[in-house]
Every structure is written in structure tokens, then in C-alpha cells.
N, C-alpha and C. Protein backbone atom coordinates (compact mmCIF):
# COMPACT_ATOMS: atom_id res chain seq x y z
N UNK A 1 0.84 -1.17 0.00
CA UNK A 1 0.00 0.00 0.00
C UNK A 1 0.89 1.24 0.00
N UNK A 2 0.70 1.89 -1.04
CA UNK A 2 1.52 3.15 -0.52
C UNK A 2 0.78 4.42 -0.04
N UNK A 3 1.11 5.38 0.03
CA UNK A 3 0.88 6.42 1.16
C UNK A 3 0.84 8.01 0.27
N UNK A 4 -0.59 8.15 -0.06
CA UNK A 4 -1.04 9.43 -0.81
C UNK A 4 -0.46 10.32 0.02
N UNK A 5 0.26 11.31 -1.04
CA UNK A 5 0.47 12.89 -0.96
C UNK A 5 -0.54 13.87 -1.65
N UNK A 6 -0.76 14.90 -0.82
CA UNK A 6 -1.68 15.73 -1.98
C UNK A 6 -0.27 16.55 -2.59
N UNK A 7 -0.82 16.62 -3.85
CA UNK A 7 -0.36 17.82 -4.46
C UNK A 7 -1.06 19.23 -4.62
N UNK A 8 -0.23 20.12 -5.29
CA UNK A 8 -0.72 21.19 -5.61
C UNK A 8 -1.79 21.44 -6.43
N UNK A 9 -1.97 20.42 -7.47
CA UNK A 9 -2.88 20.54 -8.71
C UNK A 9 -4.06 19.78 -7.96
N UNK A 10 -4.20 19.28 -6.17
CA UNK A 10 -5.40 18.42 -6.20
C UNK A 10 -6.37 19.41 -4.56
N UNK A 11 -5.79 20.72 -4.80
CA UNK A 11 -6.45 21.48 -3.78
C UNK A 11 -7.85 22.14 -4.35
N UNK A 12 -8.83 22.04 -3.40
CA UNK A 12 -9.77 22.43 -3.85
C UNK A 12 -10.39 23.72 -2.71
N UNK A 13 -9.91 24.68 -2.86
CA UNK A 13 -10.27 25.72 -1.79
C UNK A 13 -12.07 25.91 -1.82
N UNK A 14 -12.37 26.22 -0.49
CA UNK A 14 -13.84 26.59 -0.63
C UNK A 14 -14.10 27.72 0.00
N UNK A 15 -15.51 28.04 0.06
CA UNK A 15 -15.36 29.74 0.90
C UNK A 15 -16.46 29.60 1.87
N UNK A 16 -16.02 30.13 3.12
CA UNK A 16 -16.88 29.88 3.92
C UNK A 16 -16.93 31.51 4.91
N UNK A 17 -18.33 31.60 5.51
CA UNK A 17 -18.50 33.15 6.16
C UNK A 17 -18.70 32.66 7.85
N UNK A 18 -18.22 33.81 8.20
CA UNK A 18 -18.09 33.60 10.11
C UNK A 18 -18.78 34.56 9.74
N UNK A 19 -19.70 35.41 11.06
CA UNK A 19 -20.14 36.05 12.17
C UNK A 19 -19.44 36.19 13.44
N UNK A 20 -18.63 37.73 13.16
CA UNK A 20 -17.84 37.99 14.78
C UNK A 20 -18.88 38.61 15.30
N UNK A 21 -20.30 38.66 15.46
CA UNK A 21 -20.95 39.56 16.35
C UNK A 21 -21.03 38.59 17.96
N UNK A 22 -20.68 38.87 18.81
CA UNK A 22 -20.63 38.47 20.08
C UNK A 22 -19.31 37.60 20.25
N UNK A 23 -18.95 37.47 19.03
CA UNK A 23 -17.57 36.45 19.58
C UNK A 23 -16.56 36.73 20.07
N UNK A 24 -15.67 36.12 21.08
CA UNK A 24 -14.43 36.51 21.30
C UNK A 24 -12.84 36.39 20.70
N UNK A 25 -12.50 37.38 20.85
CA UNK A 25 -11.56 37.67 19.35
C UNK A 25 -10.32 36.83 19.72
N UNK A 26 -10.02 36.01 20.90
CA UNK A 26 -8.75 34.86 20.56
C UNK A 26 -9.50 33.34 20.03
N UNK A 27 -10.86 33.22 20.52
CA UNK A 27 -11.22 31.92 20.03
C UNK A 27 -11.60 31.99 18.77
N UNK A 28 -12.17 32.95 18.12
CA UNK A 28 -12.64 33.71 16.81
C UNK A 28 -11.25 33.18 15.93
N UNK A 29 -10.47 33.49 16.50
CA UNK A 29 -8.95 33.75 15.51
C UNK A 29 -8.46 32.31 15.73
N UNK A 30 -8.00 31.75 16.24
CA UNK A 30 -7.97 30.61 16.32
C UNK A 30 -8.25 29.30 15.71
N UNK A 31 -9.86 29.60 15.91
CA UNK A 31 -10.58 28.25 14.64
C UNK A 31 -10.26 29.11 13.07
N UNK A 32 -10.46 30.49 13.26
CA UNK A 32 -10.09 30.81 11.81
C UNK A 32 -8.83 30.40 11.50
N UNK A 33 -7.55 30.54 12.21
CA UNK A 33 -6.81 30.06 11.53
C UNK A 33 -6.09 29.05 11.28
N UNK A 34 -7.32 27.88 11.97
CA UNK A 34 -7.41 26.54 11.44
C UNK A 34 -7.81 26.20 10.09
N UNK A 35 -8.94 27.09 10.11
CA UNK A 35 -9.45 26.67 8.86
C UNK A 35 -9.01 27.33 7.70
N UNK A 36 -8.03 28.42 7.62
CA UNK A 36 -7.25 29.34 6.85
C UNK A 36 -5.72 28.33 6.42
N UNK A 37 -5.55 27.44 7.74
CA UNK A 37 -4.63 26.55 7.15
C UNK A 37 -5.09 25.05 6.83
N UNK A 38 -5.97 24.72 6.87
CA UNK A 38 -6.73 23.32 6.38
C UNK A 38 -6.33 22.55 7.26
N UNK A 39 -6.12 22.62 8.37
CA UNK A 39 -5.82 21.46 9.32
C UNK A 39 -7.87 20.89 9.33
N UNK A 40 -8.72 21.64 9.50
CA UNK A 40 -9.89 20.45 9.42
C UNK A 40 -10.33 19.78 8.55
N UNK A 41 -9.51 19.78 7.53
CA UNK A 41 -9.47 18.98 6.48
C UNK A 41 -8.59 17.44 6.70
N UNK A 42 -9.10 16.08 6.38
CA UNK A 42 -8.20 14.80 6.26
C UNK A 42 -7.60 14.94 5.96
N UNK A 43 -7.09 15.74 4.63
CA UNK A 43 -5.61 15.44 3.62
C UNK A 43 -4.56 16.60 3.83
N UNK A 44 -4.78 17.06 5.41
CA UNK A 44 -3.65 18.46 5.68
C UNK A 44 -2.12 17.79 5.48
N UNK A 45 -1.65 18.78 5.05
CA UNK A 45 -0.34 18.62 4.86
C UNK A 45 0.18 19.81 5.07
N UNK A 46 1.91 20.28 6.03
CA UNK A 46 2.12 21.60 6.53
C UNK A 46 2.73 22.60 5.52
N UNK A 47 3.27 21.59 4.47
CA UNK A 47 3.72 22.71 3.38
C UNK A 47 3.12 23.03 2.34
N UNK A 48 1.66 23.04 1.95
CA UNK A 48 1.08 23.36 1.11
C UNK A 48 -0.06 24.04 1.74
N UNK A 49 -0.38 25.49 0.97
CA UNK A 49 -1.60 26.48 1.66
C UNK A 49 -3.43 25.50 1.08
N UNK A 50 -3.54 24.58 1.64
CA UNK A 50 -4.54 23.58 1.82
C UNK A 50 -5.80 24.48 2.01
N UNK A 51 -6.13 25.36 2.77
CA UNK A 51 -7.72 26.03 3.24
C UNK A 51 -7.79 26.73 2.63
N UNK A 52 -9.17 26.96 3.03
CA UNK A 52 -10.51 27.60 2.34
C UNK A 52 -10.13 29.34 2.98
N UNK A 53 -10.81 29.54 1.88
CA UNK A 53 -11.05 31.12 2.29
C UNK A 53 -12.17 31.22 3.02
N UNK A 54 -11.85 32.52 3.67
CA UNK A 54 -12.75 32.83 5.05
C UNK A 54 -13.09 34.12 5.08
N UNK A 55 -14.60 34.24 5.19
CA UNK A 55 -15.25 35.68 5.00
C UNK A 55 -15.81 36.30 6.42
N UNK A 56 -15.13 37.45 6.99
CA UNK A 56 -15.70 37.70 8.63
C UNK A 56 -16.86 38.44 8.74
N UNK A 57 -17.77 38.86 8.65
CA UNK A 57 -18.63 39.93 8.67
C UNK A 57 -18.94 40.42 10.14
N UNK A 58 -19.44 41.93 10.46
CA UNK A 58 -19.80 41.95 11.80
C UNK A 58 -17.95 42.52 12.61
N UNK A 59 -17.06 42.88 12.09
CA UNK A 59 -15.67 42.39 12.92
C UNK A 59 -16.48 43.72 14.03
N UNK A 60 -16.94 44.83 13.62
CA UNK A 60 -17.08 45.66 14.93
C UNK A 60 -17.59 45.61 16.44
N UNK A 61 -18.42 44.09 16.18
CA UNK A 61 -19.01 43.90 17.18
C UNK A 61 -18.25 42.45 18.04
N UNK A 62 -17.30 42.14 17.59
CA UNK A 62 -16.30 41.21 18.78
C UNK A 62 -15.73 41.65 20.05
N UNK A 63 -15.90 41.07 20.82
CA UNK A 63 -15.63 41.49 21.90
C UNK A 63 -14.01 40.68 22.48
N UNK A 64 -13.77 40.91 23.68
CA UNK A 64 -12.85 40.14 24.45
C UNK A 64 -13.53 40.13 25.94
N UNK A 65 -12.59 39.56 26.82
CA UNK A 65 -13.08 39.38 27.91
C UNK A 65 -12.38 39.52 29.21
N UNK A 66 -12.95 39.79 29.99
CA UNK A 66 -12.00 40.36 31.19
C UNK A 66 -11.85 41.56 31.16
N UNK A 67 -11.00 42.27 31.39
CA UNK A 67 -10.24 43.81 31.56
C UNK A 67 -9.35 44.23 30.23
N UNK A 68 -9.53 43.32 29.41
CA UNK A 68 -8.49 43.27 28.59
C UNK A 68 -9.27 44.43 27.24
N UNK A 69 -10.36 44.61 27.02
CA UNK A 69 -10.42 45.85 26.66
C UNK A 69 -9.89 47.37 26.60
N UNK A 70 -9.30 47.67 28.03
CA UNK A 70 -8.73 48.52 28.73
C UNK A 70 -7.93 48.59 28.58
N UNK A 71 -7.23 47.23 28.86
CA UNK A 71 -5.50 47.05 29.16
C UNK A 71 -5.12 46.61 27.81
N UNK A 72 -5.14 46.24 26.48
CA UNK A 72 -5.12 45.65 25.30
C UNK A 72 -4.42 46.87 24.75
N UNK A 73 -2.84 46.92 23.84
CA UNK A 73 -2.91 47.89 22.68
C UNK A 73 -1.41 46.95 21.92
N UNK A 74 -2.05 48.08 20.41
CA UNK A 74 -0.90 47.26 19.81
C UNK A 74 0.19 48.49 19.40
N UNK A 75 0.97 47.93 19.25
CA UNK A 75 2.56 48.35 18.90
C UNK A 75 2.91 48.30 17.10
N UNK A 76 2.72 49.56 16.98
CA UNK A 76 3.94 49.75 15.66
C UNK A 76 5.11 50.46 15.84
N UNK A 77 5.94 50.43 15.24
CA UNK A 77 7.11 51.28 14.82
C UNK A 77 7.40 52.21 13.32
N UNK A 78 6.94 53.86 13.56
CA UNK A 78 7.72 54.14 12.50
C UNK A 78 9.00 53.95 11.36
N UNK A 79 9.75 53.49 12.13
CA UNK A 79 10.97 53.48 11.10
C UNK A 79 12.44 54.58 11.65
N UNK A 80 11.61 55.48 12.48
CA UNK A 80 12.26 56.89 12.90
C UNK A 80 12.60 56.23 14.27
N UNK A 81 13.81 57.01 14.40
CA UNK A 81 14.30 56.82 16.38
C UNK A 81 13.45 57.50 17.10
N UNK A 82 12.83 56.62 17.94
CA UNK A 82 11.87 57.09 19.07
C UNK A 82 10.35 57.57 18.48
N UNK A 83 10.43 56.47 17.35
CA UNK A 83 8.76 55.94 16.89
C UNK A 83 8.18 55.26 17.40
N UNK A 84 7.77 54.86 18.09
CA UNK A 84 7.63 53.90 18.54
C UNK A 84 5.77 54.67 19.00
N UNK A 85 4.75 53.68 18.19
CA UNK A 85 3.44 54.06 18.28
C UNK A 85 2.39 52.67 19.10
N UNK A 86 1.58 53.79 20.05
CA UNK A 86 0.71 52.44 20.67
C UNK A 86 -0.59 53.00 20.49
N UNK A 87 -1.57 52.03 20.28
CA UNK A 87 -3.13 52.53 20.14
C UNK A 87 -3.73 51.54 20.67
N UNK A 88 -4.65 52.17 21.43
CA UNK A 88 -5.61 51.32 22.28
C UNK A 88 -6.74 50.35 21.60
N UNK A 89 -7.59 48.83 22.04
CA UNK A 89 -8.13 48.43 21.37
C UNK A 89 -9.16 49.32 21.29
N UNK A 90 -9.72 50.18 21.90
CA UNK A 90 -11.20 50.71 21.71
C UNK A 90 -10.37 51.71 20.69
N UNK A 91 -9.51 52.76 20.47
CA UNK A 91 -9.27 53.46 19.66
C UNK A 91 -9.17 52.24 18.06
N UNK A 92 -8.34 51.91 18.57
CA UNK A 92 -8.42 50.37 17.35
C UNK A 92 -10.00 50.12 16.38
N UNK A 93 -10.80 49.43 17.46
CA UNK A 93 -12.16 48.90 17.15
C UNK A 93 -12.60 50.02 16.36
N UNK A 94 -13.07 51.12 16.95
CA UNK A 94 -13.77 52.30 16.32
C UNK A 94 -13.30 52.69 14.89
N UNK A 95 -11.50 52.86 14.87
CA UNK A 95 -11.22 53.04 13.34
C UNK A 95 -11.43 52.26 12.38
N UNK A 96 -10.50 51.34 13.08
CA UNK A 96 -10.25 50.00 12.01
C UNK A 96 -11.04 48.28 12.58
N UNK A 97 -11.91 48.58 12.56
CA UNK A 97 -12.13 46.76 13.05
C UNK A 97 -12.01 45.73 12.41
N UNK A 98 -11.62 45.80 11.16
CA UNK A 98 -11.39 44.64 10.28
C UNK A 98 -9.78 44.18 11.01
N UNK A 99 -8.91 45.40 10.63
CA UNK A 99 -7.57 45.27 11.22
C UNK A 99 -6.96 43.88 12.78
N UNK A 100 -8.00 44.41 13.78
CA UNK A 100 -7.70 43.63 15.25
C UNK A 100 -8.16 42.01 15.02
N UNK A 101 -8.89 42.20 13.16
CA UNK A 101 -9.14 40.51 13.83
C UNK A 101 -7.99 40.00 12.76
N UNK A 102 -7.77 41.05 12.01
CA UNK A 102 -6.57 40.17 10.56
C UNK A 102 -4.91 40.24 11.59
N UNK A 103 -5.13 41.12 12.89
CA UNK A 103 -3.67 40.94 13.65
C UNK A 103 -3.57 39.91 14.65
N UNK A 104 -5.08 39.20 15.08
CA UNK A 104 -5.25 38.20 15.91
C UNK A 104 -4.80 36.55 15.06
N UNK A 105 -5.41 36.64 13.76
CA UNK A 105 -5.66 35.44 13.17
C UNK A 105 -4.05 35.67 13.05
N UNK A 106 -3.29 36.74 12.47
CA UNK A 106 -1.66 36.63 12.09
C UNK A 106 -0.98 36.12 12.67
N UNK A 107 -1.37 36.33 14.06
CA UNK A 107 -0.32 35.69 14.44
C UNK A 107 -0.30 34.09 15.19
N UNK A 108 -1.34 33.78 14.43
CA UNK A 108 -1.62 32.56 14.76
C UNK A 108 -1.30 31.54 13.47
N UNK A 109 -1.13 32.33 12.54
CA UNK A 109 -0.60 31.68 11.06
C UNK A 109 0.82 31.51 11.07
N UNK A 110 2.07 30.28 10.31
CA UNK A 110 3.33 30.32 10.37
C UNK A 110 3.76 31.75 9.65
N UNK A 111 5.08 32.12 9.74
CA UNK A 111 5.62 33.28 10.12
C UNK A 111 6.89 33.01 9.01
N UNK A 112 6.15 32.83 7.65
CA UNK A 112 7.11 32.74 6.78
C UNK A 112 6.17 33.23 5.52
N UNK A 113 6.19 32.57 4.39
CA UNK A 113 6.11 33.22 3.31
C UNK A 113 4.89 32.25 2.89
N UNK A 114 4.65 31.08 3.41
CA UNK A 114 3.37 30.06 3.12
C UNK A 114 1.72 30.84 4.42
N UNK A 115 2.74 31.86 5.75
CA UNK A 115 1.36 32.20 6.06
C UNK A 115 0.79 33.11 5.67
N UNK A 116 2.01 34.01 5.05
CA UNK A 116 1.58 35.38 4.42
C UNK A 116 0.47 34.79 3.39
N UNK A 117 0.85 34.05 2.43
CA UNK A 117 0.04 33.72 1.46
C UNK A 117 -1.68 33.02 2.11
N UNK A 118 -1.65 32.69 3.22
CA UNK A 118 -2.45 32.14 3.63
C UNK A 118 -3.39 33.36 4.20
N UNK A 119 -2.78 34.25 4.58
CA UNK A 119 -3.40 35.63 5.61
C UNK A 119 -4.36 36.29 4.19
N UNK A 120 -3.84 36.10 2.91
CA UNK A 120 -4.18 36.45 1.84
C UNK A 120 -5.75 36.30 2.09
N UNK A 121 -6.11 35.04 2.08
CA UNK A 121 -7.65 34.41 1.86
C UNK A 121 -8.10 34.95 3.15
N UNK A 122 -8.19 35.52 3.94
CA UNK A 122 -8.96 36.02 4.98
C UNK A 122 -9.49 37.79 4.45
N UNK A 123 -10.88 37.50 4.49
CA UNK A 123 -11.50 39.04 4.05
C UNK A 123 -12.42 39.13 5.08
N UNK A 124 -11.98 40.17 5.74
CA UNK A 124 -12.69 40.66 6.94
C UNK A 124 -13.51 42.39 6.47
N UNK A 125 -14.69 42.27 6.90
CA UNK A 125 -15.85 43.46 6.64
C UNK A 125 -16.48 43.86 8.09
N UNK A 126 -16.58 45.16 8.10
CA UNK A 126 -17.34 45.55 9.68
C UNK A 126 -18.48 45.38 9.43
N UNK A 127 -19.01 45.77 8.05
CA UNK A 127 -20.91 45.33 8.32
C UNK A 127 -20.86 44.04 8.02
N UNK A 128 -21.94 43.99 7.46
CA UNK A 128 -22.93 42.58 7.24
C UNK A 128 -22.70 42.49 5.35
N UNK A 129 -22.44 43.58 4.81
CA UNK A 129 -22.45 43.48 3.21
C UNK A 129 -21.23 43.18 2.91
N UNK A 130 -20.79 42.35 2.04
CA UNK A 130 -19.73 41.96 1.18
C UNK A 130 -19.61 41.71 -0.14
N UNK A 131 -18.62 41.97 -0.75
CA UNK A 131 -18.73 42.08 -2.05
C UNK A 131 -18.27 40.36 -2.47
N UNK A 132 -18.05 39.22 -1.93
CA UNK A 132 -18.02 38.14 -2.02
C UNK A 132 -19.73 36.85 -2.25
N UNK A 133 -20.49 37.59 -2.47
CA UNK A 133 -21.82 36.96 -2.94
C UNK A 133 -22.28 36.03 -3.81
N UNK A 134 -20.88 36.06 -4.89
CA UNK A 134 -20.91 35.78 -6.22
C UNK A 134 -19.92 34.27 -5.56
N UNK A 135 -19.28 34.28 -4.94
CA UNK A 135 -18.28 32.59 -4.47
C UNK A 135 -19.58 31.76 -3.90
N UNK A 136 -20.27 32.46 -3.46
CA UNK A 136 -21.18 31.74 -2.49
C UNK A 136 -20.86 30.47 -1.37
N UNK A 137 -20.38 31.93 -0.38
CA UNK A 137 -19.45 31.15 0.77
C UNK A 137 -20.83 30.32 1.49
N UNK A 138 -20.07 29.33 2.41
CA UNK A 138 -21.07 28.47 2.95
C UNK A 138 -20.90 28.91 4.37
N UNK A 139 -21.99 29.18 5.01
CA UNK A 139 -22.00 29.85 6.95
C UNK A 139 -22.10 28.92 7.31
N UNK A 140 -20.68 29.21 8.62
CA UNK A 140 -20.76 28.20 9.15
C UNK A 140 -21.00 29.08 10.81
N UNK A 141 -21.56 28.13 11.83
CA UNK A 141 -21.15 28.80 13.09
C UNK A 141 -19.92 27.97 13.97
N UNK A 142 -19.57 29.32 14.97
CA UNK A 142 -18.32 28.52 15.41
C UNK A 142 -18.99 28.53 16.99
């Protein structure tokens, strides 16, 4: 008996839509980026980008839990000495809410050039409308 490999020519990506309204944004990110890397798929394999694309709708209304609203910010760096920039999640949420869930799922994806490509298929929207209608993703709940 020998022992199937998938290849590249035998991936079949599919599209599927979350609902972040009430969810919490580490378990949210998490199964997403299970399913962004096809581990719930039988035929996962770690060096080939295997999953489905993933549609978020709702990102404004995720929450977290605990104090961590408050205490939560993220870190960039200009480039300049003594850039160094922090913004709070509620300043976060209000501008950008697509952003806090594509920096949650990141860093839960490998940290090379197969997750970048993988971070690709994640399209995150604050409302409910998307211009993805036409794939006809399948809802799933998590």
C-alpha cells in the first residue's frame, strides 16, 4: 500500500462566512486560523496552503473578555528613532475593526512566506455586506 500525498494541482479551496458579532476575538482567531490553514481537512499537509477562504462579517461587534479591553494595545514602529506608536483596542475597534481581527488570526498563522500567502484568503468586513456573494461562501457557526 503506498501512502497518498496531496499535491498542488489536487487542492480544492472553498469559501466559507463567520459572524464575529458576540464572539471573542482569541477563540474567533484561532478556529479561523485553522481553517485558513486546512488542518480540518483529512488530507492536511504543513507545506502546502490547503484552506478555504474565510469571510468575517460583523468584525465591529467582537468582543474580548475580562479587563483586557482597557488594558489591550498594539505596537507599531515608524521606522524613525523614538517611533515607537501604541493605540488602544477601543481606539483600534472604532477606526479599524477589520484590522484587530486580521492581527489576531496573524499571528496565529506560520511566520514565513506560506502564512503570508495564507493571511491572503482572509476578508474581513465591519458590516454585514460583502462584495463576495458571487463565491457563495457556505455559513458556518463557530
Amino acid at each position: 500500500m503506498k501512502t497518498y500525498t496531496l499535491k498542488a494541482g489536487d487542492l480544492d479551496p472553498k469559501w466559507v462566512m463567520l459572524d464575529a458579532d458576540g464572539q471573542v476575538l482569541g477563540r474567533l482567531a484561532s478556529q479561523v486560523a485553522q481553517i485558513l490553514r486546512g488542518k480540518h481537512k483529512p488530507n492536511f499537509v504543513p507545506h502546502l496552503d490547503n484552506g478555504d477562504f474565510v469571510v468575517i462579517v460583523n468584525a465591529e461587534k467582537i468582543r474580548l473578555t475580562g479587563k483586557k479591553a482597557e488594558a489591550k494595545s498594539y505596537f507599531r514602529h515608524t521606522g524613525y528613532p523614538g517611533g515607537v506608536k501604541f493605540t488602544s483596542f477601543r481606539e483600534m475597534i472604532e477606526k479599524h475593526p477589520d484590522r484587530v481581527i486580521q492581527k489576531a488570526v496573524k499571528g496565529m498563522l506560520p511566520h514565513n512566506s506560506l502564512g503570508a500567502k495564507m493571511l491572503k484568503k482572509l476578508k474581513v468586513y465591519s458590516g454585514t455586506d460583502h462584495p463576495h456573494k458571487a463565491q457563495q461562501p457556505e455559513s458556518i457557526k463557530l
